[in-house]
Every structure is written in C-alpha cells, then in structure tokens.
Protein backbone atom coordinates (compact mmCIF):
# COMPACT_ATOMS: atom_id res chain seq x y z
CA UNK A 1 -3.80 5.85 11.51
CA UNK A 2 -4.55 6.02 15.12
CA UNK A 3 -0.62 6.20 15.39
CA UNK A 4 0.10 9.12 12.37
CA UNK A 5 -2.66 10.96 14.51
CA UNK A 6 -0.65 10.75 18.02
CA UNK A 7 2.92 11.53 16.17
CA UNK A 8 1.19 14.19 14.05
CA UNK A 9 3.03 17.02 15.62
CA UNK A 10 6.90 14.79 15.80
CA UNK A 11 6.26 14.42 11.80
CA UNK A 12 4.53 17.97 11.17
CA UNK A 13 1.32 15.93 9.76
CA UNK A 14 -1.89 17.34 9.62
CA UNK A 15 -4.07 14.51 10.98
CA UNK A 16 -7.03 16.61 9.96
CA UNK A 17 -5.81 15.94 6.04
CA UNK A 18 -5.53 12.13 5.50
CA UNK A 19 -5.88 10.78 1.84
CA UNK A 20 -5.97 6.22 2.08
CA UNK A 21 -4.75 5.30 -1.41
CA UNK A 22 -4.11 1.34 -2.05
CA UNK A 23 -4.07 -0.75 -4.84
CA UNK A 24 -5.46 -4.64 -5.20
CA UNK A 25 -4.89 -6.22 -1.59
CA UNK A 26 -3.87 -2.60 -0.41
CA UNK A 27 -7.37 -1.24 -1.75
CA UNK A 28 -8.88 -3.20 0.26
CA UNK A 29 -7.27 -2.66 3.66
CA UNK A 30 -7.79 1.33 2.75
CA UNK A 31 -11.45 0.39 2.56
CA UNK A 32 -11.76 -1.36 5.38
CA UNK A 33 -9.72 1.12 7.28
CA UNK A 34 -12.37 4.09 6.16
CA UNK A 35 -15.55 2.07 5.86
CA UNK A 36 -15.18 -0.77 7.99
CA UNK A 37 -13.34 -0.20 11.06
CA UNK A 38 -16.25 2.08 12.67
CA UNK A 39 -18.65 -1.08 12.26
CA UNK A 40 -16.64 -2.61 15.04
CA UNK A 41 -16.49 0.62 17.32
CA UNK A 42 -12.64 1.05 16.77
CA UNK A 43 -11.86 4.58 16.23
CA UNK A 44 -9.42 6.47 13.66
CA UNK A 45 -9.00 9.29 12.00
CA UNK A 46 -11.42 10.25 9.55
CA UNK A 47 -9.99 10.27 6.34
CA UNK A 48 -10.80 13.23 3.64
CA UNK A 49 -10.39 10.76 0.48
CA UNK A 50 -9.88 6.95 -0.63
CA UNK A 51 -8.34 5.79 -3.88
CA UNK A 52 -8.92 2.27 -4.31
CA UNK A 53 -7.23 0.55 -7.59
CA UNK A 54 -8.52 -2.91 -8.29
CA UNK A 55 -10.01 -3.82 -4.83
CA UNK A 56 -12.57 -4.17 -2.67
CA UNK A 57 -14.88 -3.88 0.17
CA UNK A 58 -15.78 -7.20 2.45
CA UNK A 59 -18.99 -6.04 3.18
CA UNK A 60 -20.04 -3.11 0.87
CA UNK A 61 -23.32 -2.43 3.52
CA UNK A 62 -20.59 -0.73 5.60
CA UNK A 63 -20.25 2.35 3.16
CA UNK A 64 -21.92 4.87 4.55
CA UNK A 65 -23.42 8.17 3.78
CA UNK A 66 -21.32 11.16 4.91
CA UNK A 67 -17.90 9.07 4.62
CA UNK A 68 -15.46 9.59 2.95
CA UNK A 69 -15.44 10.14 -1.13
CA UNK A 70 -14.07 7.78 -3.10
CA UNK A 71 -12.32 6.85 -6.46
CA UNK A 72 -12.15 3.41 -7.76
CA UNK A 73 -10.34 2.63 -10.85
CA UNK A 74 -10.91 -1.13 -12.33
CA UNK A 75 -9.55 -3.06 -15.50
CA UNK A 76 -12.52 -4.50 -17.11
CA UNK A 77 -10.60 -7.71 -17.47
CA UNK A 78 -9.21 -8.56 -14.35
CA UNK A 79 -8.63 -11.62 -13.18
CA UNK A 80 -7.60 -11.26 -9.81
CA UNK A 81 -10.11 -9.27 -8.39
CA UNK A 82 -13.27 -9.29 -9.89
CA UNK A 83 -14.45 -6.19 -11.36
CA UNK A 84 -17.53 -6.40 -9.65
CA UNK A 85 -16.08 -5.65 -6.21
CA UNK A 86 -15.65 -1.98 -7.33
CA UNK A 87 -19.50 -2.26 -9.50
CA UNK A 88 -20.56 -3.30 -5.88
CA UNK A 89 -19.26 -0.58 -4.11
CA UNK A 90 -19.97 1.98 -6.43
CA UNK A 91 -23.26 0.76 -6.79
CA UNK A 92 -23.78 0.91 -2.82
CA UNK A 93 -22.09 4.56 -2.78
CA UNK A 94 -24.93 5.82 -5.44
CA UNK A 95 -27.76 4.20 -3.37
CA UNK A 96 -26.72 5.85 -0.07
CA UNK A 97 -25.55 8.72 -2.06
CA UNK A 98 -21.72 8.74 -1.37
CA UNK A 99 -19.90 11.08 -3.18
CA UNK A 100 -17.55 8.57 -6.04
CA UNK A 101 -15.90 8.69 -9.30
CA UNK A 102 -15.20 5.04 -10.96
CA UNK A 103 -13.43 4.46 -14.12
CA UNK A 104 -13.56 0.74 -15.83
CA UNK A 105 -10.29 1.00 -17.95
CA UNK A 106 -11.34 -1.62 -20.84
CA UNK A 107 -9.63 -4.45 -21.67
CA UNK A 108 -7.11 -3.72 -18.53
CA UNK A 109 -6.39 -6.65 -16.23
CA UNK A 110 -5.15 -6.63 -12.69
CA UNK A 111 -2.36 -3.80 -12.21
CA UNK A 112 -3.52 -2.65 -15.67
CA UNK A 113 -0.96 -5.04 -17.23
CA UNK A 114 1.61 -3.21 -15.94
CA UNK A 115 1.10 -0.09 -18.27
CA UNK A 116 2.75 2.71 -15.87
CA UNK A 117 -0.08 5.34 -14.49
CA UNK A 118 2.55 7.83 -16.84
CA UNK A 119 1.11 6.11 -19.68
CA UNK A 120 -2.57 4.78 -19.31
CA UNK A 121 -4.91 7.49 -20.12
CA UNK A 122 -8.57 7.54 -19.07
CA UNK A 123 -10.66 9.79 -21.28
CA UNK A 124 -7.65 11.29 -22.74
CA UNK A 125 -5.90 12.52 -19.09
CA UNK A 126 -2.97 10.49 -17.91
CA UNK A 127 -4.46 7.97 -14.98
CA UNK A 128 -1.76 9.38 -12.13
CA UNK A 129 -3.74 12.88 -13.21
CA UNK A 130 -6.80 11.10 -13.02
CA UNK A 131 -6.21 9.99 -9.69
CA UNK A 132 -4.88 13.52 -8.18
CA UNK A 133 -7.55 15.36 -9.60
C-alpha cells in the first residue's frame, strides 16, 4: 500500500480512496493490512473499506474504533476457516462500535462451493451486488 501511495500520481490513483477486498487467506492479509499493521507502528494508507470473504483476523483486539468499515461474508458450513473468525470479528466491531455488515450464507462452505458471486443471492440481491453496495 505504502508503494500504490508513492506511485499514486505514475498510475493516476487516488491514494486517498483505497477499498482492501480478499477472500479466505487473502481476507486475512486485508485485515491485517487495515487492522493490524498500526499495532506494530508500521504505517500505510488508511483504507476507506475492507471486504473480507471467509477469513479472518489473528488477533481481533486489534479492530479498532474509527477504522475502517467492514463487510464480512461467511458460509455457515465452512470447513476451512471457521465461521467463527468472522462471529469474532464482528462481534469485536459491535463492542467497540465499528461500523460492519456480515452475512452468514447458510449451508455455504469455503468459497461458497464454488457458486459464482453472479449467482448466490443474499436476501434476494446477487452477492457481487451485495458486496458493491
């Protein structure tokens, strides 16, 4: 991020607009990368928004208030990453009130059994429209 931020003007990037969107193993780097890294003093953009599919946050104490919002989507039946990790996190955003959305898609395993986000709907809207929302 620290690197997007220094190239911003090469790329014509708005450094002030960063969205961290990862899903399972990618979730969780985008996590630690928004919630995490400022624990250890090392600096990077602020990001405006994290979408985290079926991951997770090492140490869910480092969610802050004020950071970044967040939307975690989670199959109820994973079982590659437990759906707790994103009951956890929510569960620490609503105690130091951190703005979230979560959706537990029922029945849905890791990578949503490889339904396409085209094609999974979450209270009737398409997940991909879920997410952008």
């Amino acid at each position: 991020m620290r690197w997007i931020a220094a190239n911003a003007n090469t790329y014509c990037i708005d450094a002030n607009r960063l969205g961290l969107w990862g899903s399972s193993a990618g979730a969780y780097i985008v996590l630690q990368t928004a919630y995490g890294l400022n624990q250890y003093g090392i600096s990077r953009p602020e990001p405006l928004v994290v979408i985290d599919y079926w991951g997770g946050l090492f140490r869910d104490q480092d969610l802050e208030s004020g950071e970044a919002p967040f939307l975690a989507l989670h199959g109820t039946a994973d079982g590659t990453v437990p759906i707790s990790e994103s009951n956890d996190l929510t569960a620490r955003a609503a105690l130091v009130g951190g703005d979230h959305s979560y959706y537990a898609v029922s029945g849905a395993g890791h990578g949503f059994n490889g339904i396409g986000f085209n094609a999974l709907t979450i209270n009737g809207k398409i997940a991909l429209s879920v997410t952008v929302d």
